[in-house]
Every structure is written in C-alpha cells, then in structure tokens.
PDB file of N, CA and C in Angstrom:
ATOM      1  N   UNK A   1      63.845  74.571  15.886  1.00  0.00           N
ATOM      2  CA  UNK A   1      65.073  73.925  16.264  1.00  0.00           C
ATOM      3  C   UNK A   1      64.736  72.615  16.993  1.00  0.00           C
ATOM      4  N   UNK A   2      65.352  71.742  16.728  1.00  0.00           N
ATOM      5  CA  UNK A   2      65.078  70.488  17.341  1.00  0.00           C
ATOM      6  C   UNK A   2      66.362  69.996  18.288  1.00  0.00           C
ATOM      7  N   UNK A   3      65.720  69.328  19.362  1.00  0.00           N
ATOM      8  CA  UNK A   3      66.197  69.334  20.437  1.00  0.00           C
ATOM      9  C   UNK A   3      67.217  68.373  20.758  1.00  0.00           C
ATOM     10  N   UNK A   4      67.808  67.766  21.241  1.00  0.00           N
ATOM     11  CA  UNK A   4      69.362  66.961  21.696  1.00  0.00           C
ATOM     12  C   UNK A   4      68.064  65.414  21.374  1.00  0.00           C
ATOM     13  N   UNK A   5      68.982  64.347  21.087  1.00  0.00           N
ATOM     14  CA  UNK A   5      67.885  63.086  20.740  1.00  0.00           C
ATOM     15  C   UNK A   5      67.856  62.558  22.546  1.00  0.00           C
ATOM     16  N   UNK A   6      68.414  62.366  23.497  1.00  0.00           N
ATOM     17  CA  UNK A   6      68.144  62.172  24.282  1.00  0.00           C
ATOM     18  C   UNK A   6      66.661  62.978  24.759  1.00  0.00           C
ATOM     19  N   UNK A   7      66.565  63.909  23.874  1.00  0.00           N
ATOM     20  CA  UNK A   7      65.292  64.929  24.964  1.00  0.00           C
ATOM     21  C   UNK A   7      64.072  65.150  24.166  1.00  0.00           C
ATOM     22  N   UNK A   8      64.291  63.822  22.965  1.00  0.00           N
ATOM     23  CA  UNK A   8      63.006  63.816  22.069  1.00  0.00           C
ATOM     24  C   UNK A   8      63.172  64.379  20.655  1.00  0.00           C
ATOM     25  N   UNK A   9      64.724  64.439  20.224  1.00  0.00           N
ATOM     26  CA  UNK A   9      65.216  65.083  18.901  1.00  0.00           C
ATOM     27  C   UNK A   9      64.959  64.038  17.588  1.00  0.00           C
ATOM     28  N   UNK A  10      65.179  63.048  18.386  1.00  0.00           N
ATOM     29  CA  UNK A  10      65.296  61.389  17.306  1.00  0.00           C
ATOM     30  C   UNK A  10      63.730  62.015  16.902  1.00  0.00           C
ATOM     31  N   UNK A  11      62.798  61.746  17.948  1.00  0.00           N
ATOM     32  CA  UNK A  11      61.168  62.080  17.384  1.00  0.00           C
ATOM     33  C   UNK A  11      60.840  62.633  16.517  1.00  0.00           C
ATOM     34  N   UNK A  12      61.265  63.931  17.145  1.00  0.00           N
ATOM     35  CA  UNK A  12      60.862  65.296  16.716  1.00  0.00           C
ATOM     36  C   UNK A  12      61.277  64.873  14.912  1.00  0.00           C
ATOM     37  N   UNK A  13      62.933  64.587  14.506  1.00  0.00           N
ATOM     38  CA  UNK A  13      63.177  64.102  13.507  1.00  0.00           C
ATOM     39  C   UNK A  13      62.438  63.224  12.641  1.00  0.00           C
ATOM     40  N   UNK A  14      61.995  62.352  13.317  1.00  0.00           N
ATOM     41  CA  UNK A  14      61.204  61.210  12.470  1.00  0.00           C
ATOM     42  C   UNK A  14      60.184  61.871  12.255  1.00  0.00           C
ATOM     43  N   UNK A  15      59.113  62.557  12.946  1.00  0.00           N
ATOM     44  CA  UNK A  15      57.646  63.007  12.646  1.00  0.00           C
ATOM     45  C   UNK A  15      58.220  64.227  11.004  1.00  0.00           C
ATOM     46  N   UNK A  16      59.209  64.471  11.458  1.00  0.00           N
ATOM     47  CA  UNK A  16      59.146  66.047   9.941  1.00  0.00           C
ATOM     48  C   UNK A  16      59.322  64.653   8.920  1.00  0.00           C
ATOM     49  N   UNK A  17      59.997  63.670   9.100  1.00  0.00           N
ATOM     50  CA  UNK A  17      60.534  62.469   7.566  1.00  0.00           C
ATOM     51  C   UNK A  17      58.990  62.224   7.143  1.00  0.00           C
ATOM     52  N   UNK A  18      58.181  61.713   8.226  1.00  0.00           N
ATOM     53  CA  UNK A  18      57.202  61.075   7.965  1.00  0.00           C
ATOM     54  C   UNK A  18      55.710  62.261   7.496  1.00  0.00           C
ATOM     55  N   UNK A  19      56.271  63.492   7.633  1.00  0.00           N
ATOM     56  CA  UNK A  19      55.293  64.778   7.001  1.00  0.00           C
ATOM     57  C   UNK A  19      56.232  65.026   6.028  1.00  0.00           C
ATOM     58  N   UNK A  20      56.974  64.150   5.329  1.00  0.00           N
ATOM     59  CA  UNK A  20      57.529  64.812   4.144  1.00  0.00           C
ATOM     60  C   UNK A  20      58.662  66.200   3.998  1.00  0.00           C
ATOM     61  N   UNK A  21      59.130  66.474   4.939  1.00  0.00           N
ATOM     62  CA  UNK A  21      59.735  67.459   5.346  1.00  0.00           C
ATOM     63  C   UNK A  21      61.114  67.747   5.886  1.00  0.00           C
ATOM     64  N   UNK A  22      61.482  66.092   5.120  1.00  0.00           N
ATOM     65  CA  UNK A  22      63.385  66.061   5.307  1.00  0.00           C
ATOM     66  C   UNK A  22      63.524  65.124   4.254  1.00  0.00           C
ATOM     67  N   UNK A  23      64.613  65.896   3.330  1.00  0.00           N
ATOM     68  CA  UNK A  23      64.985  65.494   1.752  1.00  0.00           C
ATOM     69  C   UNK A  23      66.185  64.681   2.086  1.00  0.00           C
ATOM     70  N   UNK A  24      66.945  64.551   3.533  1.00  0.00           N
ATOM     71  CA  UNK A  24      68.303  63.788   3.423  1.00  0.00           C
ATOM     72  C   UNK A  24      68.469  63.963   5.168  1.00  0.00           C
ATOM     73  N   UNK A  25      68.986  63.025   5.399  1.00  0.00           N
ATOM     74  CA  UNK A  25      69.456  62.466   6.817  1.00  0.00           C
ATOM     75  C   UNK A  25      71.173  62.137   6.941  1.00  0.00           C
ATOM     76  N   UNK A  26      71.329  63.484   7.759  1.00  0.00           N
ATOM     77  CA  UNK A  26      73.130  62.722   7.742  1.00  0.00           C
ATOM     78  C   UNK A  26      73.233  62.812   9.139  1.00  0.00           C
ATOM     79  N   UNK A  27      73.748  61.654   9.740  1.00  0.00           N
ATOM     80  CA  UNK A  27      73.328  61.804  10.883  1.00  0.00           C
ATOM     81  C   UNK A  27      74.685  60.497  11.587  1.00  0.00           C
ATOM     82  N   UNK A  28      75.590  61.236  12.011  1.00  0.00           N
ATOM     83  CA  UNK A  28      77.169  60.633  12.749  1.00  0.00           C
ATOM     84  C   UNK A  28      77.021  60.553  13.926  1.00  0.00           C
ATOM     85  N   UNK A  29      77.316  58.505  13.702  1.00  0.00           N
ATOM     86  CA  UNK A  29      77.131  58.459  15.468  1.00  0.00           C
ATOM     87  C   UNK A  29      78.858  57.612  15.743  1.00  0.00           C
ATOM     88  N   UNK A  30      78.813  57.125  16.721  1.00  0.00           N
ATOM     89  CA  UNK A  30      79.994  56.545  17.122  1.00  0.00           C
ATOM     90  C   UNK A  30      79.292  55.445  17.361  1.00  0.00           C
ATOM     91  N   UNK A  31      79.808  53.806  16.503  1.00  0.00           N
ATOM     92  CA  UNK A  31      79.970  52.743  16.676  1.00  0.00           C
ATOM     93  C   UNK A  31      80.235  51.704  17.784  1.00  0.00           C
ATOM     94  N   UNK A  32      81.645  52.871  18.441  1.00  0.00           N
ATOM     95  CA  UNK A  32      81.996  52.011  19.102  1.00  0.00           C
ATOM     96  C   UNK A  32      81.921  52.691  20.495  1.00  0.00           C
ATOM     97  N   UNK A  33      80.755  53.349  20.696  1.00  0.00           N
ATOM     98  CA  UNK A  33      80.287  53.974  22.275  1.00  0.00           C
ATOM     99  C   UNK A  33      78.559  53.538  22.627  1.00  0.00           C
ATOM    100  N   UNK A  34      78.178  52.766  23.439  1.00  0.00           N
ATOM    101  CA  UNK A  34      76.755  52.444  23.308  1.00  0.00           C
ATOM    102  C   UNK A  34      76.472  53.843  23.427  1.00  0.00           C
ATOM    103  N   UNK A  35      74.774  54.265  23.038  1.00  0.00           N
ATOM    104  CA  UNK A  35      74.508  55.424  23.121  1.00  0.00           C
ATOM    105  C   UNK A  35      73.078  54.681  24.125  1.00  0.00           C
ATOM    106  N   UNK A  36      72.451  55.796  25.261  1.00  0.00           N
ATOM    107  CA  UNK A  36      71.550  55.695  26.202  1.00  0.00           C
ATOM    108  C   UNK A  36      70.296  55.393  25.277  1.00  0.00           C
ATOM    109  N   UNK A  37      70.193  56.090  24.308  1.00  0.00           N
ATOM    110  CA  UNK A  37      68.888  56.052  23.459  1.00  0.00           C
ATOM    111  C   UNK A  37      69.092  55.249  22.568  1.00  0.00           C
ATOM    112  N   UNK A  38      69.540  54.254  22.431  1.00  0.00           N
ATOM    113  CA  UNK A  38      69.828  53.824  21.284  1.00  0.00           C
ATOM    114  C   UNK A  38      68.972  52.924  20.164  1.00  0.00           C
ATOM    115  N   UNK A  39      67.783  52.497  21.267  1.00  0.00           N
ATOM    116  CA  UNK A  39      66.339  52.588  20.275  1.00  0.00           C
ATOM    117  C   UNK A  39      65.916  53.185  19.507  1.00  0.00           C
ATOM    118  N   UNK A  40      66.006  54.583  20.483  1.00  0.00           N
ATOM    119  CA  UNK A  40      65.263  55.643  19.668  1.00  0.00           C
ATOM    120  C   UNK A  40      66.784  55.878  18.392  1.00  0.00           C
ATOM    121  N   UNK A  41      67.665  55.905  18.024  1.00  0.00           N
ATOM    122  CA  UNK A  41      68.207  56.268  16.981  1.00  0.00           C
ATOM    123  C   UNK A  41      68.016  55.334  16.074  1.00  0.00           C
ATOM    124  N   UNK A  42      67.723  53.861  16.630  1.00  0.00           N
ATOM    125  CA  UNK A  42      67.541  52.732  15.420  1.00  0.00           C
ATOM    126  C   UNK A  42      65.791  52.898  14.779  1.00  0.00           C
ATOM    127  N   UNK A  43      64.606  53.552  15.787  1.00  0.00           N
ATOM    128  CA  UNK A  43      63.538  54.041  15.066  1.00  0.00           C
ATOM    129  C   UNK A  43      63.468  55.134  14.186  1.00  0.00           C
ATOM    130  N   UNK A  44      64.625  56.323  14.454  1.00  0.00           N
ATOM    131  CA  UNK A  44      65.022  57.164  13.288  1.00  0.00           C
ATOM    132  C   UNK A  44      65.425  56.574  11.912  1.00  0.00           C
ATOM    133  N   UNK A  45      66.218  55.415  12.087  1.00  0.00           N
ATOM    134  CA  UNK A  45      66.718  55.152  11.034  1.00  0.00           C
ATOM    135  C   UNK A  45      65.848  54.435  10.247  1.00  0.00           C
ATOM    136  N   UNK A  46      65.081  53.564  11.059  1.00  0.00           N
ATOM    137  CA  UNK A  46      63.972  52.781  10.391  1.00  0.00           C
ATOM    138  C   UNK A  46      62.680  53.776   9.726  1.00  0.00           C
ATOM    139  N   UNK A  47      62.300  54.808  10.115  1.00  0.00           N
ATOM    140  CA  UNK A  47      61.518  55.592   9.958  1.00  0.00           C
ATOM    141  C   UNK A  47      62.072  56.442   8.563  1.00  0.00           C
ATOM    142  N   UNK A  48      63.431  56.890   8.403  1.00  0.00           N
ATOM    143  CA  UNK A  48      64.644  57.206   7.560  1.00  0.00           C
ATOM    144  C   UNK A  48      64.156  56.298   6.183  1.00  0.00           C
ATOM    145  N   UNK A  49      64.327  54.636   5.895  1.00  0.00           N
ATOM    146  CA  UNK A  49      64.246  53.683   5.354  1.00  0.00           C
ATOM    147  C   UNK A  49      62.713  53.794   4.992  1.00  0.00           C
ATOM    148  N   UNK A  50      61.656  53.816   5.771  1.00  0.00           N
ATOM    149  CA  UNK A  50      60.195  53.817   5.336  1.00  0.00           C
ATOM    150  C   UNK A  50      60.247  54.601   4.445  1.00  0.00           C
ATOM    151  N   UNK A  51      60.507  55.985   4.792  1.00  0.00           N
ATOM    152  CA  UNK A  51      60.362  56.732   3.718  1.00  0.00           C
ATOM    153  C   UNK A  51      61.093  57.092   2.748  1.00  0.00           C
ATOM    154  N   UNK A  52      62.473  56.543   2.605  1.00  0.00           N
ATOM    155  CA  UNK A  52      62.838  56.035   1.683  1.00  0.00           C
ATOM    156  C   UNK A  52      63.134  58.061   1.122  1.00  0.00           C
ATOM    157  N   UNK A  53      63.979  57.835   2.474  1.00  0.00           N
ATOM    158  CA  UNK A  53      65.011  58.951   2.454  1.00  0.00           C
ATOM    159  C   UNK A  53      66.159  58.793   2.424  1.00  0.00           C
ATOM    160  N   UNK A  54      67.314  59.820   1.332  1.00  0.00           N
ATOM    161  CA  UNK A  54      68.891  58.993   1.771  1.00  0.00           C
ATOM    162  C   UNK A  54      69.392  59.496   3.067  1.00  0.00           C
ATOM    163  N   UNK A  55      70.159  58.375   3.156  1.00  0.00           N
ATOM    164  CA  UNK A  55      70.611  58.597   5.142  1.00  0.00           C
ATOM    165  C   UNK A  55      72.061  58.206   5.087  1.00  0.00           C
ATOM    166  N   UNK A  56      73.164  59.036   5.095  1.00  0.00           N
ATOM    167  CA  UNK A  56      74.675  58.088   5.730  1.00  0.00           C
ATOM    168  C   UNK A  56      74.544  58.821   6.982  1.00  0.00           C
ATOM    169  N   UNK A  57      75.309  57.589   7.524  1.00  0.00           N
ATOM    170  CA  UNK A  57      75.354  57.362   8.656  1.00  0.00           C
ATOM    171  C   UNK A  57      77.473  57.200   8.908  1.00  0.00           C
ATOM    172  N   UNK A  58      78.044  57.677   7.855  1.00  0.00           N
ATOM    173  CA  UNK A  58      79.876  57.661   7.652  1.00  0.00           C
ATOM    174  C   UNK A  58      79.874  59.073   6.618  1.00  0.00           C
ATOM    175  N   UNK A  59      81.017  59.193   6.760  1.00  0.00           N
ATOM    176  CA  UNK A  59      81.371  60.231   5.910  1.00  0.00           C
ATOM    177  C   UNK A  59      81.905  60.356   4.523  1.00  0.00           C
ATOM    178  N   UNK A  60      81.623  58.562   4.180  1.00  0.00           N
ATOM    179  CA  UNK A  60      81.971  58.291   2.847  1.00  0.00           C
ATOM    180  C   UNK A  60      80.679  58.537   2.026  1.00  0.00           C
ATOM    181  N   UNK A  61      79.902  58.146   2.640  1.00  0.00           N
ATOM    182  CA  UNK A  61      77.977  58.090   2.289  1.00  0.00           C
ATOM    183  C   UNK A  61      78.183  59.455   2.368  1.00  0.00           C
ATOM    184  N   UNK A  62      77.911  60.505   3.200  1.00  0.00           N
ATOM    185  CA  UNK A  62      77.276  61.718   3.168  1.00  0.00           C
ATOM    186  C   UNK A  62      77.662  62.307   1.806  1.00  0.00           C
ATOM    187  N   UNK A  63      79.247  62.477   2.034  1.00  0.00           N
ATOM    188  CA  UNK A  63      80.440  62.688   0.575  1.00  0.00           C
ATOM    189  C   UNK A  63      79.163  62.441  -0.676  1.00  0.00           C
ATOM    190  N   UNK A  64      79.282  60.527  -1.091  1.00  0.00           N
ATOM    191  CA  UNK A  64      78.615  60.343  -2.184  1.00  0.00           C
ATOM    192  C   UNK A  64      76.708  60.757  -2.091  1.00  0.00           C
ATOM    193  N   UNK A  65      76.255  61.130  -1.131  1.00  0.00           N
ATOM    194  CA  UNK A  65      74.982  62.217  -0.842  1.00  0.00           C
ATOM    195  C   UNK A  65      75.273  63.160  -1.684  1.00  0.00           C
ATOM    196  N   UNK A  66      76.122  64.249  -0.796  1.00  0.00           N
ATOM    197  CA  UNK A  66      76.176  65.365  -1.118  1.00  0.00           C
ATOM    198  C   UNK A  66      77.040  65.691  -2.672  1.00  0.00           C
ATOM    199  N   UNK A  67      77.104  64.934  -3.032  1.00  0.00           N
ATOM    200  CA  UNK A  67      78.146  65.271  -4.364  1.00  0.00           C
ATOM    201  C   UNK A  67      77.353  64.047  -5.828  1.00  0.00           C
ATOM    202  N   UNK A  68      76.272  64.199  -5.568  1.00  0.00           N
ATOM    203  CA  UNK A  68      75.338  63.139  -5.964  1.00  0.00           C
ATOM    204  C   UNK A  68      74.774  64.889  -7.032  1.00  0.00           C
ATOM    205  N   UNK A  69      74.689  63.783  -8.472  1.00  0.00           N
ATOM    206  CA  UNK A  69      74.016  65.244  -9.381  1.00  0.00           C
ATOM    207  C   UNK A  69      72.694  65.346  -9.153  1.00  0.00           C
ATOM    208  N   UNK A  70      71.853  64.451  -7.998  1.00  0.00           N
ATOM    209  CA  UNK A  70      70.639  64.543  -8.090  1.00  0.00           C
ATOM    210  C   UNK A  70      70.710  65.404  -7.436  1.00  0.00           C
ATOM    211  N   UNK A  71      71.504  66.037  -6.626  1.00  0.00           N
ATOM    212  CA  UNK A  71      71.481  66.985  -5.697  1.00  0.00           C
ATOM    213  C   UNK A  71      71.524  68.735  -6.192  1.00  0.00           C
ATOM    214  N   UNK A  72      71.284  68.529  -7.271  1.00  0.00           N
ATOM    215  CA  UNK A  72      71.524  69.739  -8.164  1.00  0.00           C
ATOM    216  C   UNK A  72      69.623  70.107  -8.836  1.00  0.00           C
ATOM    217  N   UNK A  73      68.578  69.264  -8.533  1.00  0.00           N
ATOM    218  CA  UNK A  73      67.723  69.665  -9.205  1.00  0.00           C
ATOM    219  C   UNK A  73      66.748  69.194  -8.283  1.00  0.00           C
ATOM    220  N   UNK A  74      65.518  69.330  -8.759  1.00  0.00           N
ATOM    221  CA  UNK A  74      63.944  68.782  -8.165  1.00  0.00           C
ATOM    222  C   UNK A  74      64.409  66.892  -8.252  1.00  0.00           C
ATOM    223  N   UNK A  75      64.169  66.079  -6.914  1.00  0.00           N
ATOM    224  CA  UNK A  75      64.067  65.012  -7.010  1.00  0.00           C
ATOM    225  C   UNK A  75      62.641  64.397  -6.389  1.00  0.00           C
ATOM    226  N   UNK A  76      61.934  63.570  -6.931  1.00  0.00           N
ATOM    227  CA  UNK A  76      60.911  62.990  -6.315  1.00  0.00           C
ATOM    228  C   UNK A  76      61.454  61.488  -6.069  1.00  0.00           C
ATOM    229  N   UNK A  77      61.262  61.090  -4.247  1.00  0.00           N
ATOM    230  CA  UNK A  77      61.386  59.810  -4.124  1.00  0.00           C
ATOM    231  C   UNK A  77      60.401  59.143  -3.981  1.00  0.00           C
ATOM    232  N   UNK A  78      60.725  57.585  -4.294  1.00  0.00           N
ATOM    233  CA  UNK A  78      59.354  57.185  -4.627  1.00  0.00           C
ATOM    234  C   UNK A  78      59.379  56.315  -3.242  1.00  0.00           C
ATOM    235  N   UNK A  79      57.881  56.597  -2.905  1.00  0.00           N
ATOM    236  CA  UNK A  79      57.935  56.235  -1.331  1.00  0.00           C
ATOM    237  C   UNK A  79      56.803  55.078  -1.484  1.00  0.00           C
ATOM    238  N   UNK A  80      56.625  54.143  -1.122  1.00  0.00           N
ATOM    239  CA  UNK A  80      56.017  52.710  -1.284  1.00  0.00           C
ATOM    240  C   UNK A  80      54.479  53.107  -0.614  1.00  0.00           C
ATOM    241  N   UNK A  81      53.946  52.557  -1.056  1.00  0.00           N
ATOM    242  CA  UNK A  81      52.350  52.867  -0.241  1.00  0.00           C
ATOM    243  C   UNK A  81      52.165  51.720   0.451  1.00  0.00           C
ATOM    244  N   UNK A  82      51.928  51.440   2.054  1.00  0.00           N
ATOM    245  CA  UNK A  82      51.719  50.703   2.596  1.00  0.00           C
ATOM    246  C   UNK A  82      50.407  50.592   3.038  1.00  0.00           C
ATOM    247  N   UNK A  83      49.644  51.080   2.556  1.00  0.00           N
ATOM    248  CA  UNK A  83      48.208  51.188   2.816  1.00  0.00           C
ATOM    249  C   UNK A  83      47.616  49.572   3.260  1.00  0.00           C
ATOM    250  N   UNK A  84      47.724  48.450   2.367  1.00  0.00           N
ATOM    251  CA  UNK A  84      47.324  47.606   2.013  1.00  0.00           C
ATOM    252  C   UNK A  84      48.039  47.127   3.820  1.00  0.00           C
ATOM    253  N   UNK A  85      49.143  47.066   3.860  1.00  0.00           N
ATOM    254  CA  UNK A  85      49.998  46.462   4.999  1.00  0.00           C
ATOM    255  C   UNK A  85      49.555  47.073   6.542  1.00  0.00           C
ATOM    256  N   UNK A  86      49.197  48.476   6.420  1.00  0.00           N
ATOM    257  CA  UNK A  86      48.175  48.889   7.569  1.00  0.00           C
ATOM    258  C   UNK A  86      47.305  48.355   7.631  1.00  0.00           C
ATOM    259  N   UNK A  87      45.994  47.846   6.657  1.00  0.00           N
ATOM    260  CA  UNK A  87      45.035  47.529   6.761  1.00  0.00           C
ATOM    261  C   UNK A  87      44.976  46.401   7.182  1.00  0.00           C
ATOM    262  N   UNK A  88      46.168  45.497   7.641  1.00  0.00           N
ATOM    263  CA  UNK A  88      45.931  44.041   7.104  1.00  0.00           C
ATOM    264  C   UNK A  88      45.094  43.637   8.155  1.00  0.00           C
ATOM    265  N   UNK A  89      44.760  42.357   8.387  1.00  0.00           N
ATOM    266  CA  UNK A  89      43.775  41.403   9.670  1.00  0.00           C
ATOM    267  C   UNK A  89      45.277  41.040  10.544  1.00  0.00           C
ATOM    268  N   UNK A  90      45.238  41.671  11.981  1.00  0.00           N
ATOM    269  CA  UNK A  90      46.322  41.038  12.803  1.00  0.00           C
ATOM    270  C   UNK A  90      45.583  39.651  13.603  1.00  0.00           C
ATOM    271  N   UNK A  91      46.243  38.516  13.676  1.00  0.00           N
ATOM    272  CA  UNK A  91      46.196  37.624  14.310  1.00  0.00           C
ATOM    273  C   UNK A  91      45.850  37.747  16.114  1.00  0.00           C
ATOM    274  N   UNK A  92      44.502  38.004  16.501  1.00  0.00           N
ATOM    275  CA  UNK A  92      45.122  38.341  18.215  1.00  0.00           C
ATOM    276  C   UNK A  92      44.984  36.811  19.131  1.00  0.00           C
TER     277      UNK A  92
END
C-alpha cells in the first residue's frame, strides 16, 4: 500500500513506473487549490511521461483510458532508450 503523497506516495509511485510496474496513472488533483507538495506531483508526472505511461489527470482522459480497446488485451509501450542521453559529457 502506498502512502498519502505528502508522506512519500508521489515516490513510492514513481519508483514502481520506473520498475515497470504501473500500466496507467489516473491520478485527480484540484487545479485550483495549491497543493504543499506540489513538486513532488509535477516529478510524478514527469516520471509518468518518461516512461511513457498513460496518465489523465480529468475525468474526460481517464473515461477515454479506461474505455480505450487497448485496454482489453496485452499492450507493450514503447519506452525510448535514453541511454545515449545519460551518458552524455556534462559541461562543469
């Protein structure tokens, strides 16, 4: 069970995306309330995007998620290899 994102849930979330171990992200926030963590939910989402997981973030998206025919069989996403972009020479 993963824990409230204030108490390390956003994390906990991103580390299972990034072990391959979350097929879809639906995840409802409120727009118009700052949230305390609100880094940490924009590194979920970015982490979400790396791996090139689907994510709504409204209930029109989740809808066309969940009612999506890919959702009916084996899907493989194709996740970009950044190998080359880790490796690169940083400027210090």
């Amino acid at each position: 069970m993963l824990k409230s994102g204030p108490f390390g849930g956003d994390q906990q979330l991103g580390s299972l995306i990034s072990q391959g171990k979350v097929d879809v992200v639906i995840f409802f926030w409120n727009p118009m309330q700052p949230e305390p963590h609100d880094v940490d939910v924009k590194a979920l989402l970015r982490i979400a995007v790396l791996y090139n997981v689907p994510t709504a973030c409204n209930r029109s998206t989740a809808d066309f998620i969940i009612s999506s025919p890919l959702m009916k069989g084996p899907y493989t996403p194709k996740v970009r290899d950044y190998t080359t972009y880790a490796k690169r020479a940083l400027p210090f």
